[in-house]
Structures are given as C-alpha cells and as structure tokens.
C-alpha atoms as a PDB file:
ATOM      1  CA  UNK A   1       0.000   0.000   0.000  1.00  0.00           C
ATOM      2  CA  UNK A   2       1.480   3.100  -1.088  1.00  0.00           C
ATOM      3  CA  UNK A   3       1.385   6.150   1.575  1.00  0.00           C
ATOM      4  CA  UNK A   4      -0.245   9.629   0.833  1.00  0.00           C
ATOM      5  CA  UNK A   5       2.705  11.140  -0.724  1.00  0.00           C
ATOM      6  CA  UNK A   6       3.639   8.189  -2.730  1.00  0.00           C
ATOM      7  CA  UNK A   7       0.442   8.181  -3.898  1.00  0.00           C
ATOM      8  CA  UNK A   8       0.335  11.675  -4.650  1.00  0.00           C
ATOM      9  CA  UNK A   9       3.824  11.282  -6.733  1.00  0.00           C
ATOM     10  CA  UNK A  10       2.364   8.341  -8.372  1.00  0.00           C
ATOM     11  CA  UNK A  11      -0.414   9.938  -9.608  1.00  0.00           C
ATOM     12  CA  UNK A  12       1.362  12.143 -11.272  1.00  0.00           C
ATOM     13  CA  UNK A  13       3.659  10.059 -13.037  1.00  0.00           C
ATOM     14  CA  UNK A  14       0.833   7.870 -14.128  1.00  0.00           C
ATOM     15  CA  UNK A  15      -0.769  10.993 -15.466  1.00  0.00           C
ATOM     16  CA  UNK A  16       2.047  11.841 -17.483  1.00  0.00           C
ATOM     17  CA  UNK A  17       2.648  10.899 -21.171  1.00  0.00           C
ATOM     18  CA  UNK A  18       6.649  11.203 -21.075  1.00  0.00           C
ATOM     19  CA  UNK A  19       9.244  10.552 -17.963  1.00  0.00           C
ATOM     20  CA  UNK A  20       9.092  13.242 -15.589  1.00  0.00           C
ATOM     21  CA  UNK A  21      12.488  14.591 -13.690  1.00  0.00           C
ATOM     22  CA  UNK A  22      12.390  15.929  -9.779  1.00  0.00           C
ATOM     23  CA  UNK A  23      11.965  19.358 -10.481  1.00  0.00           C
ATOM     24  CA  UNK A  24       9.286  18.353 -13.065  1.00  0.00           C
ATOM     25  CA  UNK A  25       6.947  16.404 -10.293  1.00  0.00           C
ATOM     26  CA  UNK A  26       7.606  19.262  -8.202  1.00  0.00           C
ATOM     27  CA  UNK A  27       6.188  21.594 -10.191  1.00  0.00           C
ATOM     28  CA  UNK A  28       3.390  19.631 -10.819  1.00  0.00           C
ATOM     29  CA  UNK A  29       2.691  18.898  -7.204  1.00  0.00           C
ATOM     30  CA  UNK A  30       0.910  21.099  -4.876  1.00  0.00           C
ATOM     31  CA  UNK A  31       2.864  20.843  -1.793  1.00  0.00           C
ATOM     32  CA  UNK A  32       5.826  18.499  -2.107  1.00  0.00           C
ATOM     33  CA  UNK A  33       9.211  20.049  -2.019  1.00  0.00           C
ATOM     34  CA  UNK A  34      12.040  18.969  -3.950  1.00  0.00           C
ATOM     35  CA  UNK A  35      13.742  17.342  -0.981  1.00  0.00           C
ATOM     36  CA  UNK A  36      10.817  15.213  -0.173  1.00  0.00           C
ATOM     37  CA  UNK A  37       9.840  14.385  -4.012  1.00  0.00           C
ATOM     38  CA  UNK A  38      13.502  12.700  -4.459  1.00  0.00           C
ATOM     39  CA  UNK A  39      12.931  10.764  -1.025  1.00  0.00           C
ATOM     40  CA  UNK A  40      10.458   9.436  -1.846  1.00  0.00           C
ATOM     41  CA  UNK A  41      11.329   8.579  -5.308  1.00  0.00           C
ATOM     42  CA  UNK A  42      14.241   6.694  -3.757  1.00  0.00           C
ATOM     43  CA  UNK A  43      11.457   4.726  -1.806  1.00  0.00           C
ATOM     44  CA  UNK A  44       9.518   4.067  -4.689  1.00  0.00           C
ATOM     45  CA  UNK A  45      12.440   2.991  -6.649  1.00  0.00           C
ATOM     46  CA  UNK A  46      13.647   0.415  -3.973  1.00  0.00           C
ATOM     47  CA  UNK A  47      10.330  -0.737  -4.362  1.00  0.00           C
ATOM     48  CA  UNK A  48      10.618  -1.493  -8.041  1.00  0.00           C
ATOM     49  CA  UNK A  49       7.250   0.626  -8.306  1.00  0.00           C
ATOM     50  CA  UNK A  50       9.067   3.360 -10.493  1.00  0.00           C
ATOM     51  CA  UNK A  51      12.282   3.002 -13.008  1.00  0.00           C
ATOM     52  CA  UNK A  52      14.394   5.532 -14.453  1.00  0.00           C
ATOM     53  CA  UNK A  53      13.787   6.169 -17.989  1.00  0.00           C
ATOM     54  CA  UNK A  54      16.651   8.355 -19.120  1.00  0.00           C
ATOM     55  CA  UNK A  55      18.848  11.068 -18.474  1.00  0.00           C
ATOM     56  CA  UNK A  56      17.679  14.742 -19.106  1.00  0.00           C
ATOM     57  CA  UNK A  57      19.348  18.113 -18.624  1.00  0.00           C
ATOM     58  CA  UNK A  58      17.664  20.635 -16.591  1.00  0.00           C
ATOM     59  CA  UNK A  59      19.562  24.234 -17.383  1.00  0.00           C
ATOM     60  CA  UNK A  60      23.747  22.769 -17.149  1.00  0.00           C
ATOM     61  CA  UNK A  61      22.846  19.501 -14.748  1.00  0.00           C
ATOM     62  CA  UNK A  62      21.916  16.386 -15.870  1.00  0.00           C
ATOM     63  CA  UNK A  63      18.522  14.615 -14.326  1.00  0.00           C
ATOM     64  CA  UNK A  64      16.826  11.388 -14.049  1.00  0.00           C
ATOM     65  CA  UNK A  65      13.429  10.897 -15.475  1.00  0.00           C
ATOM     66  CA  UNK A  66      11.603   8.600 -14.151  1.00  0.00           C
ATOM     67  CA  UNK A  67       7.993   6.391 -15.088  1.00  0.00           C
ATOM     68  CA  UNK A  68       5.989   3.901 -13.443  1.00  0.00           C
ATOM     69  CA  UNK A  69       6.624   0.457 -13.622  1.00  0.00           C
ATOM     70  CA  UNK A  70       3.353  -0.202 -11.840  1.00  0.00           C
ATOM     71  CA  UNK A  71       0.232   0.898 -13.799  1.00  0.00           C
ATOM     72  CA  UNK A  72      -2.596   2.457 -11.726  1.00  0.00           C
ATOM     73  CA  UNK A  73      -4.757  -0.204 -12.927  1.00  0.00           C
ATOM     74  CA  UNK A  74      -2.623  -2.783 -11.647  1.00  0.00           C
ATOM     75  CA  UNK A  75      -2.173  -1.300  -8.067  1.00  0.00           C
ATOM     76  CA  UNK A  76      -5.746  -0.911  -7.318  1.00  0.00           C
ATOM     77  CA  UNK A  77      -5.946  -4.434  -8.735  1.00  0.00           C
ATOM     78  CA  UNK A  78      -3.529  -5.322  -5.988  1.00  0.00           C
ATOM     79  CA  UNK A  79      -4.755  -3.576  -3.255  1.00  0.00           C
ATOM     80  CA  UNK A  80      -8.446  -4.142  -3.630  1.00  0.00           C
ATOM     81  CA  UNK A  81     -10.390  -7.009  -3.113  1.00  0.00           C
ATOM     82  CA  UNK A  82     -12.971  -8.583  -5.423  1.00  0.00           C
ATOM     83  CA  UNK A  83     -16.039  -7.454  -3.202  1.00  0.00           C
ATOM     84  CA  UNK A  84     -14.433  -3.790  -2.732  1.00  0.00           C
ATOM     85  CA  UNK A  85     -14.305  -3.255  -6.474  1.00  0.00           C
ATOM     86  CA  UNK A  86     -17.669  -4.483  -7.073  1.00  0.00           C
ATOM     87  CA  UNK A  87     -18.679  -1.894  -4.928  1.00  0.00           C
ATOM     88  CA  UNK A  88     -16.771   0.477  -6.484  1.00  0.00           C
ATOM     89  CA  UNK A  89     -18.061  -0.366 -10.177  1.00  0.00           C
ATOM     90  CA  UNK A  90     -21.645  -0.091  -8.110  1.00  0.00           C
ATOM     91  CA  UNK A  91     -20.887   3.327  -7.130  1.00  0.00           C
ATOM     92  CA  UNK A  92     -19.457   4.652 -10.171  1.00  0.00           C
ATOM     93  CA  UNK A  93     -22.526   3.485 -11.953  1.00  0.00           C
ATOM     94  CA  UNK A  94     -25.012   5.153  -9.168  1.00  0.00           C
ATOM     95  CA  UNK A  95     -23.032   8.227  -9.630  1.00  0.00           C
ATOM     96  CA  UNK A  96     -22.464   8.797 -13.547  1.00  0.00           C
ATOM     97  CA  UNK A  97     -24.238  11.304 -15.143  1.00  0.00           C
ATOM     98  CA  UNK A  98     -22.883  10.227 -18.885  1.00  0.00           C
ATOM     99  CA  UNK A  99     -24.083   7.495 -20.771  1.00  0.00           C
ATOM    100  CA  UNK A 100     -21.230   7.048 -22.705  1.00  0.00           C
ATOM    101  CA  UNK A 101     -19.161   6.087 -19.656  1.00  0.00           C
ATOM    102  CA  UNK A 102     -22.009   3.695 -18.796  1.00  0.00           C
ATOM    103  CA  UNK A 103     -21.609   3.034 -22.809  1.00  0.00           C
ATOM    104  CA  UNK A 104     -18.026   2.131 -21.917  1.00  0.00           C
ATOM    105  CA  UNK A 105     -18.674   0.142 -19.211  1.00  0.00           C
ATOM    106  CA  UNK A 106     -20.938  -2.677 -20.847  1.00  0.00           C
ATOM    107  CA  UNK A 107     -18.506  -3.036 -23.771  1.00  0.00           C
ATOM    108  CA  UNK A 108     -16.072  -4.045 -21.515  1.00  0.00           C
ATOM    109  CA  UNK A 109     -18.149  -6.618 -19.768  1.00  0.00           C
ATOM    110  CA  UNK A 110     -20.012  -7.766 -23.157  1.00  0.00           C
ATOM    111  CA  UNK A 111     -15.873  -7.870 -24.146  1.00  0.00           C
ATOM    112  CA  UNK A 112     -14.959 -10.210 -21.380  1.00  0.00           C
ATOM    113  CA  UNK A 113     -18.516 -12.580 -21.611  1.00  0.00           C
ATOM    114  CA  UNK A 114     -17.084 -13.186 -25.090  1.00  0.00           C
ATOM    115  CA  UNK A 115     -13.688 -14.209 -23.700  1.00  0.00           C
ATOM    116  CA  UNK A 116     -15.249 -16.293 -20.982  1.00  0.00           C
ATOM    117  CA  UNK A 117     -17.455 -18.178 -22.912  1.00  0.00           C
ATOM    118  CA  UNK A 118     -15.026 -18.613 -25.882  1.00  0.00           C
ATOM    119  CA  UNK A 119     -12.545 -20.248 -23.322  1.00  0.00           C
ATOM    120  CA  UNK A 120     -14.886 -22.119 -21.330  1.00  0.00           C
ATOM    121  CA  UNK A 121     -16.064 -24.246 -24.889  1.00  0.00           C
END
C-alpha cells in the first residue's frame, strides 16, 4: 500500500505521457518540495514501483526521469479485493451522469462474456 505522498507522486507520473524529472513532479505537485519528491522517489524505486527512464538536462545539470513500472490499474488491482471493487463499479454506476461512460462500461463486460465463454467451450 502506497502512503499519501507516494500516492500523490504516483499519480502524477501515471498521469504523465513522457518521464518526468524531480523538479518536473515538483512543479506539478501542490505541496511536495524537492527534498521530499527525491525521497520518496528513492522509496519508490527500492520498491521497483518506479524506473528511471533516461537522463535529461535541466539548465547545465543532468537529471533522471523517471515512469511507473506499476500501472494504476494494476495497483488498485492489488490492493483491492474482489467485493471492494464491485462496490466500487456499483458506485461509479449510481453516480455517472454520462451514458457514454455507462456506454463504456458494458462493452467491456459484453468484451470479457465473449472471452469467458469462448474459453470455457
């Protein structure tokens, strides 16, 4: 289970489209200083939760960027159980106000029927 600031640093990296260095996440967080952003990304990197995905230059020094080897998806898979997402799915239905997320929703389960019952034959 990832902590509040973890969390808070992984949501940004899983937000981004390219590797993000220190000062980037910094800037893009609202309270974290720069100090506490590369602490933690020392944590996360133990972890094997982020990676480092190149060098960059920021002004004359050189930086790591980092991503996230752990996809969102995967972490709520991981920290969830089955009953707690149902609940979630529940409440995200109760709550919508589009119909094209609903839309979304049932093609993914009419997607995975089709799987099921194609590998059950």
């Amino acid at each position: 289970m990832l902590t509040k600031r973890e969390l808070q640093i992984m949501q940004i990296l899983w937000n981004s489209a390219t590797a993000l260095s220190v000062r980037e996440i910094t800037s893009l967080s609202d309270n974290l200083s720069q100090n506490t952003v590369q602490a933690v990304l020392r944590k996360l990197l133990s972890e094997h939760v982020i990676e480092v995905d190149g060098i960059g230059q920021s002004g004359t020094v050189h930086t790591r960027n980092f991503i996230a080897s752990l996809s969102q998806e995967d972490y709520f898979k991981k920290i969830m159980s089955p009953s707690a997402l149902k609940n979630l799915v529940s409440h995200f239905i109760d709550s919508t106000t589009e119909t094209s997320e609903i839309d979304e929703l049932a093609s993914l389960v009419r997607e995975k029927q089709k799987d099921l019952r194609k590998n059950s034959k």
